[in-house]
PDB file of N, CA and C in Angstrom:
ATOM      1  N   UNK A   1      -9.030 -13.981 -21.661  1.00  0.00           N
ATOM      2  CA  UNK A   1      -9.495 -14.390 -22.952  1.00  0.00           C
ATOM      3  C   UNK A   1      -8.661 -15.504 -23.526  1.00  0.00           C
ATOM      4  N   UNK A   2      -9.178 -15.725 -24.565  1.00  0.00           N
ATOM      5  CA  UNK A   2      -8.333 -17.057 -25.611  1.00  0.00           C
ATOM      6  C   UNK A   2      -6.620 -16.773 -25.610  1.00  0.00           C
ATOM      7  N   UNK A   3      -5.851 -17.783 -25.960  1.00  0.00           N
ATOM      8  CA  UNK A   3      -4.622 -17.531 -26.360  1.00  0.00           C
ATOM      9  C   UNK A   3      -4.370 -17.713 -27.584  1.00  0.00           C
ATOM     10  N   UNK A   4      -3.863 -17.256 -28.813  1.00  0.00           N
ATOM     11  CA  UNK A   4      -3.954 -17.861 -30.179  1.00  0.00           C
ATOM     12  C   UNK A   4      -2.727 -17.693 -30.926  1.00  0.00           C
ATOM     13  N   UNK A   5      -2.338 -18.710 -31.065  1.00  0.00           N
ATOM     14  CA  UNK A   5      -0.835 -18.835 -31.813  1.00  0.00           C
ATOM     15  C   UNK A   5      -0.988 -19.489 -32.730  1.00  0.00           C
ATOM     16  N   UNK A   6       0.160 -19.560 -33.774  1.00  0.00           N
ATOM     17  CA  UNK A   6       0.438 -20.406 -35.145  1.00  0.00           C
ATOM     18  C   UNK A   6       1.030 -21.164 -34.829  1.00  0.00           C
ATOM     19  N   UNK A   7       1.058 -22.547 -35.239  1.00  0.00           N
ATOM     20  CA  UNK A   7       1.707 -23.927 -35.086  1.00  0.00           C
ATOM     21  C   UNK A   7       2.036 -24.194 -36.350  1.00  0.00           C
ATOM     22  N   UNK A   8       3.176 -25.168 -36.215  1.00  0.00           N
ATOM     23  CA  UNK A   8       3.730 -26.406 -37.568  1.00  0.00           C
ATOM     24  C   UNK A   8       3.789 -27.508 -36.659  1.00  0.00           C
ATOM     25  N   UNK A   9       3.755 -28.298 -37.706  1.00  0.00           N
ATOM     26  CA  UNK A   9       3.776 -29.945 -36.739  1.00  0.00           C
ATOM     27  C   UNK A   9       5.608 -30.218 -37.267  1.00  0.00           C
ATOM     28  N   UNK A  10       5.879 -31.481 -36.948  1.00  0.00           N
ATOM     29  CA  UNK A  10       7.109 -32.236 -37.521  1.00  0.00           C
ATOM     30  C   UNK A  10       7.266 -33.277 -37.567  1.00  0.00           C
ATOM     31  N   UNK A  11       6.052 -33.902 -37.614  1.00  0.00           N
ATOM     32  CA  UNK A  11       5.762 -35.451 -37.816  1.00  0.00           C
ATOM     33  C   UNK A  11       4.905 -35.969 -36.647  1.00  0.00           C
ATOM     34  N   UNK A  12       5.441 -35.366 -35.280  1.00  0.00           N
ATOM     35  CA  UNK A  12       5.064 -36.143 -34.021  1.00  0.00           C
ATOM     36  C   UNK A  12       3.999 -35.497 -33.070  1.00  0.00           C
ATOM     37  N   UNK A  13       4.395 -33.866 -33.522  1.00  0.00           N
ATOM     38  CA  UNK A  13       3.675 -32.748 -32.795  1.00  0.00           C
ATOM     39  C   UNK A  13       3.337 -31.569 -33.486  1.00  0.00           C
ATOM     40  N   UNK A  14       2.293 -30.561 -33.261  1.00  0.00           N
ATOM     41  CA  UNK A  14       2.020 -29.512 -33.497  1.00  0.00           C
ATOM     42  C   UNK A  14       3.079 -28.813 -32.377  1.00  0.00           C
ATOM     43  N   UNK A  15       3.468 -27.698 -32.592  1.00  0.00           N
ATOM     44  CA  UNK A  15       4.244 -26.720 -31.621  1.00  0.00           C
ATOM     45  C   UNK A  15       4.011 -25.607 -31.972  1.00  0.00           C
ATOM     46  N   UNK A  16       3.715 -24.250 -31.294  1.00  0.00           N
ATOM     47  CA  UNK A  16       4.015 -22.545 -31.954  1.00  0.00           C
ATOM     48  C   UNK A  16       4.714 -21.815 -30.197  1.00  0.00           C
ATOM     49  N   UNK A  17       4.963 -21.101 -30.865  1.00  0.00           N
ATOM     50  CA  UNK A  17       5.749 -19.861 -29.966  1.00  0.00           C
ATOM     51  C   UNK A  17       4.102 -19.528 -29.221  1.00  0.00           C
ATOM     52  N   UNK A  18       3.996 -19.562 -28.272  1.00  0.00           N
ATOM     53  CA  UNK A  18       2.798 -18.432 -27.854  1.00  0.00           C
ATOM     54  C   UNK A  18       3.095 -16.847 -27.018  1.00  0.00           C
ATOM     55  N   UNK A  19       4.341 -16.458 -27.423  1.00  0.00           N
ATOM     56  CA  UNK A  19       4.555 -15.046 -27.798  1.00  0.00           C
ATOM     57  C   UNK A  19       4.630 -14.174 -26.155  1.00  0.00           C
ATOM     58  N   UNK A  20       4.945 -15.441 -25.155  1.00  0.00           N
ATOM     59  CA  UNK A  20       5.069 -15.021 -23.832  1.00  0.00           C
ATOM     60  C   UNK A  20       5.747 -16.266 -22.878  1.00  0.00           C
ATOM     61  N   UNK A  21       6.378 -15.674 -21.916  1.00  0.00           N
ATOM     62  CA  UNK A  21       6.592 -16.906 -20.942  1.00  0.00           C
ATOM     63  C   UNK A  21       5.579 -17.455 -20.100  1.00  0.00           C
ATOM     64  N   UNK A  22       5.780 -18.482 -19.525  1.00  0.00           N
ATOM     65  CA  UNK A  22       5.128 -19.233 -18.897  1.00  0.00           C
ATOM     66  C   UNK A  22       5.332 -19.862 -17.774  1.00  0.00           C
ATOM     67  N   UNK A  23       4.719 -19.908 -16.308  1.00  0.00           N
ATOM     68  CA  UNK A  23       5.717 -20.834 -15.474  1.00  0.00           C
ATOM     69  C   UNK A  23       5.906 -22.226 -15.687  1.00  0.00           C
ATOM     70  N   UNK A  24       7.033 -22.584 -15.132  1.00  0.00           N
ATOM     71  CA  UNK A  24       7.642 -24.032 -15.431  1.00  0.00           C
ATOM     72  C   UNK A  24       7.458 -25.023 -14.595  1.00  0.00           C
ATOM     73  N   UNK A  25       7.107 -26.091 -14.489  1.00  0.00           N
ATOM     74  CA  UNK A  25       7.404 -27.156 -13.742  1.00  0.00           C
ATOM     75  C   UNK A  25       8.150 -28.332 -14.344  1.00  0.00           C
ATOM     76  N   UNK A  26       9.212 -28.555 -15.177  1.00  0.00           N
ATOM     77  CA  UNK A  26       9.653 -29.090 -16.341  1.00  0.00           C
ATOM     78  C   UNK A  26      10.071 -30.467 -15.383  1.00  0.00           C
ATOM     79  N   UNK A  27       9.589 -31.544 -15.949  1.00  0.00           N
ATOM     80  CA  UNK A  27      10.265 -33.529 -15.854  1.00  0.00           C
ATOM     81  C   UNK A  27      10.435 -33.968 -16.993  1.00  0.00           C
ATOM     82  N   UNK A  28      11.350 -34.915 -16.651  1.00  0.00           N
ATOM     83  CA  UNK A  28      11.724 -35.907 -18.229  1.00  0.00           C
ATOM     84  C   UNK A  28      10.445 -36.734 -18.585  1.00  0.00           C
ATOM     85  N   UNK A  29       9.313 -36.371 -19.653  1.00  0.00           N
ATOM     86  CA  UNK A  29       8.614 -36.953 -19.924  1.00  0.00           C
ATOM     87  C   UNK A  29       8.445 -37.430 -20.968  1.00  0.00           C
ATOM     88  N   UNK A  30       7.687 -38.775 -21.809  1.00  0.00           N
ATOM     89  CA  UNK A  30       7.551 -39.028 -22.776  1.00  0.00           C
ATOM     90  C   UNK A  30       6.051 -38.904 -23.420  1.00  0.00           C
ATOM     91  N   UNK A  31       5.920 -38.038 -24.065  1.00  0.00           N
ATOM     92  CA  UNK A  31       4.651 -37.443 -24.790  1.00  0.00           C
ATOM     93  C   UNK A  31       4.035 -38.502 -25.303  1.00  0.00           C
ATOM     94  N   UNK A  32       2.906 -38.835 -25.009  1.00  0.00           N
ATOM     95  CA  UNK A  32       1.366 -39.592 -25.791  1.00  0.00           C
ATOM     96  C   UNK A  32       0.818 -39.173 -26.313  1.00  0.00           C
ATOM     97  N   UNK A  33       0.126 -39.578 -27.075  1.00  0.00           N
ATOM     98  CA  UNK A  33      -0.973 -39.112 -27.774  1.00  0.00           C
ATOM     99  C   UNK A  33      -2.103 -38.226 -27.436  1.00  0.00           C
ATOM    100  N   UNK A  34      -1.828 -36.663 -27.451  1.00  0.00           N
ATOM    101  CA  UNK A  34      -3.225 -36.413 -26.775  1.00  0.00           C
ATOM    102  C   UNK A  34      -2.163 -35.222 -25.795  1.00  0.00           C
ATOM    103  N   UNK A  35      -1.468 -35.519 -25.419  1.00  0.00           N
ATOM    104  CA  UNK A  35      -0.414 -34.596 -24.291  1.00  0.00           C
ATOM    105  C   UNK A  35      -0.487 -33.678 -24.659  1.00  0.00           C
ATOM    106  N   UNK A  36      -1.007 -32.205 -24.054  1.00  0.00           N
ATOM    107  CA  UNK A  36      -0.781 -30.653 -24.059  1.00  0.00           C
ATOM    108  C   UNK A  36       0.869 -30.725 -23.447  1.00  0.00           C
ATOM    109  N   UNK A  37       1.607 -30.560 -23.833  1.00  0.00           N
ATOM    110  CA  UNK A  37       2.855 -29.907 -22.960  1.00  0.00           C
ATOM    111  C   UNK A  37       3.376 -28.525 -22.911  1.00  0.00           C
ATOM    112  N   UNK A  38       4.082 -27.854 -22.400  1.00  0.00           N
ATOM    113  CA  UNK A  38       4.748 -26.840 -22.113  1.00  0.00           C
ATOM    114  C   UNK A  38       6.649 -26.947 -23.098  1.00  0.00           C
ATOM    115  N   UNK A  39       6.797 -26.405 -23.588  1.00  0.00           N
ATOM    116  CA  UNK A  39       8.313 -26.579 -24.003  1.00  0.00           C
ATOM    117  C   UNK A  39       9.386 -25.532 -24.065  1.00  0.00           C
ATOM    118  N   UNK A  40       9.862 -25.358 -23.029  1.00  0.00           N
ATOM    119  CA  UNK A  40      11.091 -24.222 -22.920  1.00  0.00           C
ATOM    120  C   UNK A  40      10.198 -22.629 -22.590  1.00  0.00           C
ATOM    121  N   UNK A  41       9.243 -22.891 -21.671  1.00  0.00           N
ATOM    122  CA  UNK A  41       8.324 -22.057 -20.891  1.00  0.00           C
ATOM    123  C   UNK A  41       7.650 -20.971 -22.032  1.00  0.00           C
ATOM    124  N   UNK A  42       7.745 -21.219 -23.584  1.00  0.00           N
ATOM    125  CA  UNK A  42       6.631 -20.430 -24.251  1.00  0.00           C
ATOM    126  C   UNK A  42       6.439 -21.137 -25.643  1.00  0.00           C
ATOM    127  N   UNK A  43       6.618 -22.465 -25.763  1.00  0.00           N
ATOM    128  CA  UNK A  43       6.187 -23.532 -26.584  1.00  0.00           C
ATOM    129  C   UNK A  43       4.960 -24.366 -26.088  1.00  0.00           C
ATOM    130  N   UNK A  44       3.505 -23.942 -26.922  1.00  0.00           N
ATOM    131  CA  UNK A  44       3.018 -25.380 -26.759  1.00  0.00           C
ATOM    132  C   UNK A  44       3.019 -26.426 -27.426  1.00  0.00           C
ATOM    133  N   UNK A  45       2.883 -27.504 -27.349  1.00  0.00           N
ATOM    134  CA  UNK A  45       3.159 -28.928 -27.687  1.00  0.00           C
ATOM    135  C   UNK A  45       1.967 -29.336 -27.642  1.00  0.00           C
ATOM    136  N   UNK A  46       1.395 -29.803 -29.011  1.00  0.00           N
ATOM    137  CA  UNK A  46      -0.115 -31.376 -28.709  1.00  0.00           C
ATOM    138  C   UNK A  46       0.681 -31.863 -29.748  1.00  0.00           C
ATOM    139  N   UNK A  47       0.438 -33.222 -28.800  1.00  0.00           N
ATOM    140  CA  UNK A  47       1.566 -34.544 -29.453  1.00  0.00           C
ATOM    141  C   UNK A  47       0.356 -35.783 -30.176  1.00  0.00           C
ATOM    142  N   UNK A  48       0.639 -35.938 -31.182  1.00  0.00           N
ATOM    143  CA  UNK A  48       0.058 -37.462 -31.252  1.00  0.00           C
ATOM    144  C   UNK A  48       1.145 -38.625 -31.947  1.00  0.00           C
ATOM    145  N   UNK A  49       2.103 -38.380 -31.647  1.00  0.00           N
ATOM    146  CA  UNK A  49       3.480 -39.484 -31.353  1.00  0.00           C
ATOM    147  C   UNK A  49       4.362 -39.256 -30.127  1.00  0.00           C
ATOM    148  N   UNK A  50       5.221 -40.088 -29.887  1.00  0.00           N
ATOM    149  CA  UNK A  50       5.876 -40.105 -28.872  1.00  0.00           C
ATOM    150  C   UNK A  50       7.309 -39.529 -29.297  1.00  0.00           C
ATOM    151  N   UNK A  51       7.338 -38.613 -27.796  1.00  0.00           N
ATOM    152  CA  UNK A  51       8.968 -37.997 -27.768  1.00  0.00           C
ATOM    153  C   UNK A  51       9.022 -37.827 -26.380  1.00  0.00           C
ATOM    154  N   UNK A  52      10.433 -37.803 -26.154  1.00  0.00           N
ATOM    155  CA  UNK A  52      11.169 -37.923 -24.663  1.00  0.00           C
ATOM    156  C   UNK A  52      11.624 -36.475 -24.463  1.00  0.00           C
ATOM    157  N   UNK A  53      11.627 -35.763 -23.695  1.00  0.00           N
ATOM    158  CA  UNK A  53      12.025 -34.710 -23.334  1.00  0.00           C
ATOM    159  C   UNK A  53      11.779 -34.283 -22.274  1.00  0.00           C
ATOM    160  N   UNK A  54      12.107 -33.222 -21.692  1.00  0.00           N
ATOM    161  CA  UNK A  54      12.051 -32.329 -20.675  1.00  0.00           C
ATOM    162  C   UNK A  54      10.912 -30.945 -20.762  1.00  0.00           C
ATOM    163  N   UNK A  55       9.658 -31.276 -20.533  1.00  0.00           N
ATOM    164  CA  UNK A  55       8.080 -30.557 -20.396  1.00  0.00           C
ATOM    165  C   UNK A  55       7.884 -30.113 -19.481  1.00  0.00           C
ATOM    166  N   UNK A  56       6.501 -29.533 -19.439  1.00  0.00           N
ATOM    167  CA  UNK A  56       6.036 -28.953 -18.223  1.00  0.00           C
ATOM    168  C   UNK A  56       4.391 -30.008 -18.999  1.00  0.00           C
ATOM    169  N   UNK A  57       3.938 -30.356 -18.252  1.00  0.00           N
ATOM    170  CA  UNK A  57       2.519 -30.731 -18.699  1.00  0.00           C
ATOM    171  C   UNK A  57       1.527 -29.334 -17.804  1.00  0.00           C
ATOM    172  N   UNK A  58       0.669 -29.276 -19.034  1.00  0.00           N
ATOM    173  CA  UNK A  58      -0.674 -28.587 -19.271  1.00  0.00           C
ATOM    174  C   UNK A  58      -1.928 -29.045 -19.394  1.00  0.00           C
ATOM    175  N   UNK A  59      -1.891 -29.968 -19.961  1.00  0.00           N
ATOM    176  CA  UNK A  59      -3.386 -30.968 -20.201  1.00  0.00           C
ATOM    177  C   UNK A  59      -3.451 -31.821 -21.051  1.00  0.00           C
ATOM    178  N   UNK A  60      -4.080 -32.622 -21.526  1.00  0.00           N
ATOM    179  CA  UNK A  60      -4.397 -33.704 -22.514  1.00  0.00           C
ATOM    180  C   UNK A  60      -6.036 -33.751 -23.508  1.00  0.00           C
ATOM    181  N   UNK A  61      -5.958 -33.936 -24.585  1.00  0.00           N
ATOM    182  CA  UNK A  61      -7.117 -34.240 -25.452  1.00  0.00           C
ATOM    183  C   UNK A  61      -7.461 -35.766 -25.338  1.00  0.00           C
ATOM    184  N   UNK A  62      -8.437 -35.855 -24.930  1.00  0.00           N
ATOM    185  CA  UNK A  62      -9.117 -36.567 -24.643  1.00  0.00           C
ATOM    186  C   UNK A  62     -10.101 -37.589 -25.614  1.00  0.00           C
ATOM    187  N   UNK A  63     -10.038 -39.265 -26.004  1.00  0.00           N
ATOM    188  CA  UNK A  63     -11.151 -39.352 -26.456  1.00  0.00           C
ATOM    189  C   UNK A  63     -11.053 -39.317 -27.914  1.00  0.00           C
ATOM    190  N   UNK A  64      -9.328 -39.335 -28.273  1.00  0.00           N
ATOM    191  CA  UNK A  64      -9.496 -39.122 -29.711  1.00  0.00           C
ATOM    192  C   UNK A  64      -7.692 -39.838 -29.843  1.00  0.00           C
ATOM    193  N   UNK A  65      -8.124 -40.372 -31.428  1.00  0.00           N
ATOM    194  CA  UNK A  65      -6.831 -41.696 -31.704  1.00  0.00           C
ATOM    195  C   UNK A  65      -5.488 -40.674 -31.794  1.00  0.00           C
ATOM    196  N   UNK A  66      -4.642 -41.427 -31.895  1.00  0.00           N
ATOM    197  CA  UNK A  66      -3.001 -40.341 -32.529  1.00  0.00           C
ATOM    198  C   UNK A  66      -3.489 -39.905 -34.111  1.00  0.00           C
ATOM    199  N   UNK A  67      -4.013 -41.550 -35.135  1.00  0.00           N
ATOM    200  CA  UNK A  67      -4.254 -40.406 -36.251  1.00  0.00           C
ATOM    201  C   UNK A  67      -5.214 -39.809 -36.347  1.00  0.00           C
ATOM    202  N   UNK A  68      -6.536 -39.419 -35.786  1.00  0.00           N
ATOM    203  CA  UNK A  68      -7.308 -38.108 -35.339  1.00  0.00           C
ATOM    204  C   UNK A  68      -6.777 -37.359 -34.842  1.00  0.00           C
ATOM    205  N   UNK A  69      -5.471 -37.335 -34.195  1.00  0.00           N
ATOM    206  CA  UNK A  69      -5.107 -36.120 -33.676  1.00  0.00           C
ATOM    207  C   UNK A  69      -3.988 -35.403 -34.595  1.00  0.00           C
ATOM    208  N   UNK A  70      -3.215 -36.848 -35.188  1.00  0.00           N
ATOM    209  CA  UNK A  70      -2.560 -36.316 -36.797  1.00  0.00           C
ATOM    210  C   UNK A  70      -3.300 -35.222 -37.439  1.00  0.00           C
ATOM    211  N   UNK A  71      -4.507 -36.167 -38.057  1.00  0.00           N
ATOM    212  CA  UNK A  71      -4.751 -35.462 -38.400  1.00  0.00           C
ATOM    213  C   UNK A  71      -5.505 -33.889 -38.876  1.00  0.00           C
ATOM    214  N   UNK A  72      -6.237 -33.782 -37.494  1.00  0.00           N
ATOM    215  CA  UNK A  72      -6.922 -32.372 -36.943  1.00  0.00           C
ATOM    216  C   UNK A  72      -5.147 -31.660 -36.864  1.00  0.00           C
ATOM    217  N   UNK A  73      -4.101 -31.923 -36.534  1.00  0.00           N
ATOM    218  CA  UNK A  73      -3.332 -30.563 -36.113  1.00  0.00           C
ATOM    219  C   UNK A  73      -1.896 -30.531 -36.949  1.00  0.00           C
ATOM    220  N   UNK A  74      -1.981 -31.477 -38.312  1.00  0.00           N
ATOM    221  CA  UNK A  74      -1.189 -31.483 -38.988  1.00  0.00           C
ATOM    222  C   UNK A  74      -0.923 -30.015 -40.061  1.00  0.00           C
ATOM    223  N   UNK A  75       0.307 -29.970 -40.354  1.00  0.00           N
ATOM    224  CA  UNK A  75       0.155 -28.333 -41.114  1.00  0.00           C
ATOM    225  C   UNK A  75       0.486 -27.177 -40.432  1.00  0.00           C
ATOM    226  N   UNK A  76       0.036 -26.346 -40.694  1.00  0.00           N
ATOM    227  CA  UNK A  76       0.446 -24.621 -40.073  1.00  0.00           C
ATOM    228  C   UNK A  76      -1.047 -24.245 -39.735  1.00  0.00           C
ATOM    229  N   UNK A  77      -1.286 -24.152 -38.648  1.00  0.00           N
ATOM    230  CA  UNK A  77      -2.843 -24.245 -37.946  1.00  0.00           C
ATOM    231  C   UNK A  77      -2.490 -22.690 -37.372  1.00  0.00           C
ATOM    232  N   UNK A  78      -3.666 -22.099 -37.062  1.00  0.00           N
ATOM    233  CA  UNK A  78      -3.833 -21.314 -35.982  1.00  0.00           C
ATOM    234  C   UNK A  78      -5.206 -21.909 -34.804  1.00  0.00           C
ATOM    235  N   UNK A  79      -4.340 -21.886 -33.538  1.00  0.00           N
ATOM    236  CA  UNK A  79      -4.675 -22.480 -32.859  1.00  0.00           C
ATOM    237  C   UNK A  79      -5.234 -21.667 -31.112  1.00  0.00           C
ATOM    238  N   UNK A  80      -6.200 -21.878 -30.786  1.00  0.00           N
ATOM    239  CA  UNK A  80      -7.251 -21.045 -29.993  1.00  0.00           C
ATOM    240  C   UNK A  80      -7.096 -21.520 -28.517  1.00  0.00           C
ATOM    241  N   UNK A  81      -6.515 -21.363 -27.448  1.00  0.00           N
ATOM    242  CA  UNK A  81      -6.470 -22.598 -26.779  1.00  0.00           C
ATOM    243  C   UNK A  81      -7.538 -21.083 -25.436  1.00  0.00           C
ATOM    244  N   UNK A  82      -8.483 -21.875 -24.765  1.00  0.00           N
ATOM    245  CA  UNK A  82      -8.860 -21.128 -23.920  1.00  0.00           C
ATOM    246  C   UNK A  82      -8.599 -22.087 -22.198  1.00  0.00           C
ATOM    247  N   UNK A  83      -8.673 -20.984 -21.391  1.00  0.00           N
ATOM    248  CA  UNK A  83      -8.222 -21.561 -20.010  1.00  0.00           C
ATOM    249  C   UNK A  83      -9.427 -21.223 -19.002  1.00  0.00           C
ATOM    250  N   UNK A  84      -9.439 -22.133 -18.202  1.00  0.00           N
ATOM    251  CA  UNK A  84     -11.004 -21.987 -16.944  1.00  0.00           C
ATOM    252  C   UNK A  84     -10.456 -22.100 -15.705  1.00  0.00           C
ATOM    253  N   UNK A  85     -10.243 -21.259 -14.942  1.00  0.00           N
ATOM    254  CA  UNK A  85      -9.972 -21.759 -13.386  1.00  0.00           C
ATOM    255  C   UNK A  85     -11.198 -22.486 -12.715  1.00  0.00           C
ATOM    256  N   UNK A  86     -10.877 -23.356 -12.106  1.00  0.00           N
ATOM    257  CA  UNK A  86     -11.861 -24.750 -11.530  1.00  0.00           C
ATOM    258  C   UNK A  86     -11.806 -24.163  -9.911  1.00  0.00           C
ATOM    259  N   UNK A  87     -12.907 -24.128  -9.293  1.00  0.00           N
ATOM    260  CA  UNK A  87     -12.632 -23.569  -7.692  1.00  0.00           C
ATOM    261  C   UNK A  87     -13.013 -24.881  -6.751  1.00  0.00           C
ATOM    262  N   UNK A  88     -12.780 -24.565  -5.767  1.00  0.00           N
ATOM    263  CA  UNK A  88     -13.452 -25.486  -4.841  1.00  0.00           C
ATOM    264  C   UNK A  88     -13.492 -24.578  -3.615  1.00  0.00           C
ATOM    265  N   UNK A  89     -15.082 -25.018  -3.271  1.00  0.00           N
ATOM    266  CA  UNK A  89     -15.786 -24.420  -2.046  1.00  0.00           C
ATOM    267  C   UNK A  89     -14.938 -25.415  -0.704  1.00  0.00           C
ATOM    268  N   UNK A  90     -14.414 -25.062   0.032  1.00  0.00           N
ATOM    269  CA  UNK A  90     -14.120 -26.371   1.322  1.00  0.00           C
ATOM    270  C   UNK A  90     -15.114 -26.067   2.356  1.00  0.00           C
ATOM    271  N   UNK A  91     -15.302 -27.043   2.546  1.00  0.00           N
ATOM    272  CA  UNK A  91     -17.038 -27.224   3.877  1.00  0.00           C
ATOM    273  C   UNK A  91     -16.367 -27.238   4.968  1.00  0.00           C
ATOM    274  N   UNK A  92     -14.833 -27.194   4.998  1.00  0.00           N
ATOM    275  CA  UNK A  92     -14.602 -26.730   6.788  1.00  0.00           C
ATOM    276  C   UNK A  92     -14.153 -25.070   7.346  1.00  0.00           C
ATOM    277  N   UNK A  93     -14.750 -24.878   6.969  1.00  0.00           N
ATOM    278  CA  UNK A  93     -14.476 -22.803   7.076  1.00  0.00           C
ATOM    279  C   UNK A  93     -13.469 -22.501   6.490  1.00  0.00           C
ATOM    280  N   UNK A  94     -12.848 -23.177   6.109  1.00  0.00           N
ATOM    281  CA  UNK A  94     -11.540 -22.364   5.475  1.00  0.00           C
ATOM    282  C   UNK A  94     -12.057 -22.247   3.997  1.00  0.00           C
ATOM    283  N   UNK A  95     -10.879 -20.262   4.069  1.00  0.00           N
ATOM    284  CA  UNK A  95     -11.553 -20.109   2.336  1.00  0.00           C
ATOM    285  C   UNK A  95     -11.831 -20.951   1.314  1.00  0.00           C
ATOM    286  N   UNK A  96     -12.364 -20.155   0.114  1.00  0.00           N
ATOM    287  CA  UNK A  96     -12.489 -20.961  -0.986  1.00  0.00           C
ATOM    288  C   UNK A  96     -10.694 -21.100  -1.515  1.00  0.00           C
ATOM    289  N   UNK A  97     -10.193 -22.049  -2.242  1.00  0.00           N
ATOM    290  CA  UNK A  97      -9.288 -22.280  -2.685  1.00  0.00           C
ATOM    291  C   UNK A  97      -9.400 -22.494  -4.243  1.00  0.00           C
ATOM    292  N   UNK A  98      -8.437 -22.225  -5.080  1.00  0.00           N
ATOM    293  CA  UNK A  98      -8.395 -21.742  -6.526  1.00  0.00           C
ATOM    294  C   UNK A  98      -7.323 -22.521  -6.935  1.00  0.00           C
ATOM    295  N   UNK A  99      -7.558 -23.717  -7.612  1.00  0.00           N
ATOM    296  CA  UNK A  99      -6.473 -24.885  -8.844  1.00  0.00           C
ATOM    297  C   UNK A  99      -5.776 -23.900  -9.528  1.00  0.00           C
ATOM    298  N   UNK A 100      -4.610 -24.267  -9.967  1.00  0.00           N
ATOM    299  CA  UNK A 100      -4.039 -23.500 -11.354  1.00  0.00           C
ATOM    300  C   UNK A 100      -5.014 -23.606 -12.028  1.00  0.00           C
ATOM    301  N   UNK A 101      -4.568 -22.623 -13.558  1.00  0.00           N
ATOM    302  CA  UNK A 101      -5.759 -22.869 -14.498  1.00  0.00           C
ATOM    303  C   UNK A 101      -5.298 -24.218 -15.605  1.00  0.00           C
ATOM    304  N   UNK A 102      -6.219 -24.675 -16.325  1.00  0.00           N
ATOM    305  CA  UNK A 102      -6.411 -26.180 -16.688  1.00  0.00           C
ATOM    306  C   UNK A 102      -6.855 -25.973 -18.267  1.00  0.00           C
ATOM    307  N   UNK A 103      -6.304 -26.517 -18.942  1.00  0.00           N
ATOM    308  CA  UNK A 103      -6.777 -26.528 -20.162  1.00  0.00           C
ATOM    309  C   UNK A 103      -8.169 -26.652 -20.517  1.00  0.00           C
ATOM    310  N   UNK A 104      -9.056 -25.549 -21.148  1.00  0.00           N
ATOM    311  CA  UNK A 104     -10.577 -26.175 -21.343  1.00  0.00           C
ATOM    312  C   UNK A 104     -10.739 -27.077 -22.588  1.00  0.00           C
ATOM    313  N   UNK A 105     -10.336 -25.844 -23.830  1.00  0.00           N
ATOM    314  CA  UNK A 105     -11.006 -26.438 -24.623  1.00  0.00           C
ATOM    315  C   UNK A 105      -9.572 -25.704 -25.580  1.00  0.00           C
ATOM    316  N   UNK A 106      -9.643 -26.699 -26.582  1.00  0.00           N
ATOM    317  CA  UNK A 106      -8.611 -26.600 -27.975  1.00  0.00           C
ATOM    318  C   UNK A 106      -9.174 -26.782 -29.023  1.00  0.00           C
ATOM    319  N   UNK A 107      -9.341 -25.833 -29.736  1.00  0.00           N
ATOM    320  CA  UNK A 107      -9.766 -25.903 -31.484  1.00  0.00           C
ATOM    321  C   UNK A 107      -8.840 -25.544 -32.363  1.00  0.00           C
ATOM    322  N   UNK A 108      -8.787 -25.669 -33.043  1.00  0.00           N
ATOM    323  CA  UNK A 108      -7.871 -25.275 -34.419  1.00  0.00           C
ATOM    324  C   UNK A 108      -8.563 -25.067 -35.654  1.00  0.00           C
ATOM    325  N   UNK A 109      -7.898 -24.525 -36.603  1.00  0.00           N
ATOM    326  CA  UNK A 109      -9.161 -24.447 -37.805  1.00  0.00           C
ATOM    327  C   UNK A 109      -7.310 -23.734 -38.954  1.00  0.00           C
ATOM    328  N   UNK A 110      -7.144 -24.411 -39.831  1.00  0.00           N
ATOM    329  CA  UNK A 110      -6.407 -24.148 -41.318  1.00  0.00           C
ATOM    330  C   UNK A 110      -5.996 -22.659 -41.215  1.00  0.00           C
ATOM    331  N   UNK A 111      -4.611 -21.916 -41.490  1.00  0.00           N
ATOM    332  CA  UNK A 111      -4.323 -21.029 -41.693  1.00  0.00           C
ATOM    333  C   UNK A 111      -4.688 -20.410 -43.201  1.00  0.00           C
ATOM    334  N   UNK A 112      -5.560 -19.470 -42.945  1.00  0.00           N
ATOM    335  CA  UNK A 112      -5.641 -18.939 -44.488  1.00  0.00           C
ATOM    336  C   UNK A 112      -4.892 -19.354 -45.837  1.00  0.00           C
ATOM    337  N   UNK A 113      -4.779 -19.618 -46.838  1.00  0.00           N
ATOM    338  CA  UNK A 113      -3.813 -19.425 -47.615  1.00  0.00           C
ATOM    339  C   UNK A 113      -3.492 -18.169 -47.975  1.00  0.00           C
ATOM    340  N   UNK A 114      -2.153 -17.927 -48.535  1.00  0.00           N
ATOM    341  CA  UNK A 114      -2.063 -17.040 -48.698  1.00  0.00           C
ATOM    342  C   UNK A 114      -2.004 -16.596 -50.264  1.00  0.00           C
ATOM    343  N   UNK A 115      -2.144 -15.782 -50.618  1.00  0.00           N
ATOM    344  CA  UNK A 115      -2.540 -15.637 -52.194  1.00  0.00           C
ATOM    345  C   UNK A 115      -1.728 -14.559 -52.794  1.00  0.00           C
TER     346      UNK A 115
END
């Protein structure tokens, strides 16, 4: 099912705890606009400025500016992220083979206020 965590941004990125580890493949990368990353194996990261660090990449948003992405994930969001494993049939007898899983789809939508 979905994964759903709370985020804050800090100018450059949305980030939340997602409340589990994760495996790592961590490089010195510099985040774009649009970058899903991984951060310290239970941080996600969607960036729409640039930062240098040490990630794991996850996926990218696609198709949309840094300030569209400002501003869809600016604030204290709760954030939905769902995952699809992608297969591939191979046409020379050997089994089917199974990708990691891949980012599908990311929505977000305003944390309640609280009253």
């Amino acid at each position: 099912g979905p994964l759903t965590y709370t985020s804050s941004d800090n100018g450059f990125e949305t980030y939340g705890d997602i409340g589990q580890t994760l495996p790592t493949s961590n490089e010195n990368i510099t985040a774009a606009p649009g970058d899903i990353l991984l951060y310290a194996s239970r941080y996600i990261c969607i960036f729409w400025g640039p930062n240098t660090y040490s990630y794991t990449r996850l996926g990218r948003i696609e198709g949309m500016s840094a300030d569209e992405l400002k501003e869809m994930f600016k604030g204290d969001l709760t954030i939905e992220v769902r995952r699809k494993i992608e297969d591939e049939i191979c046409l020379s007898g050997r089994p089917i083979e199974i990708s990691p899983c891949s980012i599908a789809a990311v929505s977000s939508r305003q944390k309640p206020s609280s009253q």
